[in-house]
C-alpha atoms as a PDB file:
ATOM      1  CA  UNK A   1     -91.376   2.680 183.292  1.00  0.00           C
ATOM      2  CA  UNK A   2     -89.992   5.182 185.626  1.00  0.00           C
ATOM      3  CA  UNK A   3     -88.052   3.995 188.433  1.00  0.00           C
ATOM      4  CA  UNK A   4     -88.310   5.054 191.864  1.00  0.00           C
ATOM      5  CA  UNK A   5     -84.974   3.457 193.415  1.00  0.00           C
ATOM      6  CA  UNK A   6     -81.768   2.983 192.084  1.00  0.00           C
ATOM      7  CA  UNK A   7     -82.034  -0.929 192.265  1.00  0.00           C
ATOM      8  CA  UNK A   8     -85.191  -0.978 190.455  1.00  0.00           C
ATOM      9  CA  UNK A   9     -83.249   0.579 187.714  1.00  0.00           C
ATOM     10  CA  UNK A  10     -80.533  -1.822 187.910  1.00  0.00           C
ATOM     11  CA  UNK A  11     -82.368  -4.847 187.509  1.00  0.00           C
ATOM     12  CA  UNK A  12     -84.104  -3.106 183.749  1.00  0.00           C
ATOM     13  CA  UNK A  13     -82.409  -3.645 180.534  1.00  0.00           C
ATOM     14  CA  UNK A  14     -80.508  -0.887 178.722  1.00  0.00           C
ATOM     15  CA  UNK A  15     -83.266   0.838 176.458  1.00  0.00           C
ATOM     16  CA  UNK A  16     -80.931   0.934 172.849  1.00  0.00           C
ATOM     17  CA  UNK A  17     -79.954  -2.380 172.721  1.00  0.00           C
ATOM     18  CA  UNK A  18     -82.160  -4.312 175.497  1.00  0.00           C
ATOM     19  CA  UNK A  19     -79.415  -5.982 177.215  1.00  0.00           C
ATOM     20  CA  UNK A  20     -79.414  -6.155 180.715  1.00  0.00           C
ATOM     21  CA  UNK A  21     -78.121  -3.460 182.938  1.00  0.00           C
ATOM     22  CA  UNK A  22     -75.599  -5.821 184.658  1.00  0.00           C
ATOM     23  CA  UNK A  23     -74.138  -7.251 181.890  1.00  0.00           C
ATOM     24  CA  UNK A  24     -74.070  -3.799 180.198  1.00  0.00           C
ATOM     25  CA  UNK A  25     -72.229  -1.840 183.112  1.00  0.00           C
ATOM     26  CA  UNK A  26     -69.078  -2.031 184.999  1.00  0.00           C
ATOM     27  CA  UNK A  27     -68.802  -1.890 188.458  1.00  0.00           C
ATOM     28  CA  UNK A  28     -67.259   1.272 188.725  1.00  0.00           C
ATOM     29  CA  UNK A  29     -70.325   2.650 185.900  1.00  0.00           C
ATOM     30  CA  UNK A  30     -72.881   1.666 188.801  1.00  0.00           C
ATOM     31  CA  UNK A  31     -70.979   3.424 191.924  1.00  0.00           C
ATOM     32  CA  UNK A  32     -71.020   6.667 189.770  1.00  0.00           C
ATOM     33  CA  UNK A  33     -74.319   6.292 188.539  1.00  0.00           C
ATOM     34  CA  UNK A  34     -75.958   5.644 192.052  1.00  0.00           C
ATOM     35  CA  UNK A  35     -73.930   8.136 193.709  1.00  0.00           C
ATOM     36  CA  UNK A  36     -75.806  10.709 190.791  1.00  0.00           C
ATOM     37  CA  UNK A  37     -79.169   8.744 191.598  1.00  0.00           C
ATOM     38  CA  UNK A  38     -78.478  10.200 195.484  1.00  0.00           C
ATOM     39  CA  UNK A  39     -77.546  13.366 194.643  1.00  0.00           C
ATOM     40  CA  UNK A  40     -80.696  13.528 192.286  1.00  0.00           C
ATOM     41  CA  UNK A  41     -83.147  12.243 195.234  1.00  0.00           C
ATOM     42  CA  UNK A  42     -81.663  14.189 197.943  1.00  0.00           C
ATOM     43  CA  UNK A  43     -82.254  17.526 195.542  1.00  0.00           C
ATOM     44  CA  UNK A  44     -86.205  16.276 194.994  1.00  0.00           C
ATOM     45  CA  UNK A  45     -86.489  15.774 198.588  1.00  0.00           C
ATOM     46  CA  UNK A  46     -85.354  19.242 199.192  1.00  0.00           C
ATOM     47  CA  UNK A  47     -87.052  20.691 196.635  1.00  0.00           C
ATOM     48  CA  UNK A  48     -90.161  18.732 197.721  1.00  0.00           C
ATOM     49  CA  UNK A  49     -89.566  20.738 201.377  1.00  0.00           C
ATOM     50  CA  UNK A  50     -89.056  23.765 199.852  1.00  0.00           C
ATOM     51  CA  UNK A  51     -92.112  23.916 198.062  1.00  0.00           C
ATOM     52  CA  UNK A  52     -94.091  22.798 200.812  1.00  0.00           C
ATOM     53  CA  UNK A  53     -92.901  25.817 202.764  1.00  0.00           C
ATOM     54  CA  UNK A  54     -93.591  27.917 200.251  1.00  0.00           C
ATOM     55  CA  UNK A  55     -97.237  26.819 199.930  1.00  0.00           C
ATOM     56  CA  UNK A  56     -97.630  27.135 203.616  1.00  0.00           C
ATOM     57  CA  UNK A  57     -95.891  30.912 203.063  1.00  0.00           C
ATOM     58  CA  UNK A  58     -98.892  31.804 200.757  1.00  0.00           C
ATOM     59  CA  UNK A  59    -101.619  30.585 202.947  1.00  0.00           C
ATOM     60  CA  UNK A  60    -100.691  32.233 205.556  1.00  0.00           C
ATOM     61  CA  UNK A  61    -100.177  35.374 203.110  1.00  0.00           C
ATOM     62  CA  UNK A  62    -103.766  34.650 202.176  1.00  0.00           C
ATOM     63  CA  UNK A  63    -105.275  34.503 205.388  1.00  0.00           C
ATOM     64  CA  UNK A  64    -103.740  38.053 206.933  1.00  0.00           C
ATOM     65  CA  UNK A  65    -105.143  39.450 203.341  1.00  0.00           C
ATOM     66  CA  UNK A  66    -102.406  39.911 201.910  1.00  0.00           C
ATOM     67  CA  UNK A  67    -101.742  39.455 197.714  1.00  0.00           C
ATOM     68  CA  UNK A  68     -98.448  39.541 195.735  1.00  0.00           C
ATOM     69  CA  UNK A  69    -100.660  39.619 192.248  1.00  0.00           C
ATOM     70  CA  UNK A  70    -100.288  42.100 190.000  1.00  0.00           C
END
């Protein structure tokens, strides 16, 4: 299963020994890992953007005729 938000992930078992996430954690263990789970989202946001420009970039390359091929 892949797991779009952090509690969805929470509420899964841990995959080694199928025990449940909250029982397997500490506290502390899920403030770090969501804080990593932000940082990772925020990046594939941003990354999502950039691409999207750079799409746009080569369309518009494409239109005036222009090619970066070799």
């Amino acid at each position: 299963m892949i797991y779009t938000t952090f509690k969805q992930w929470v509420k899964g078992r841990v995959l080694e020994t199928g025990q449940p996430r909250k029982q397997f954690y500490t506290q502390e263990d899920f403030d770090l890992i969501e804080m990593g789970w932000g940082y990772g989202y925020d990046a594939g946001v941003e990354w999502q953007k950039s691409q999207t420009a750079l799409d746009k970039k080569a369309d518009n390359a494409r239109d005036l005729g222009l090619s970066y091929d070799r």
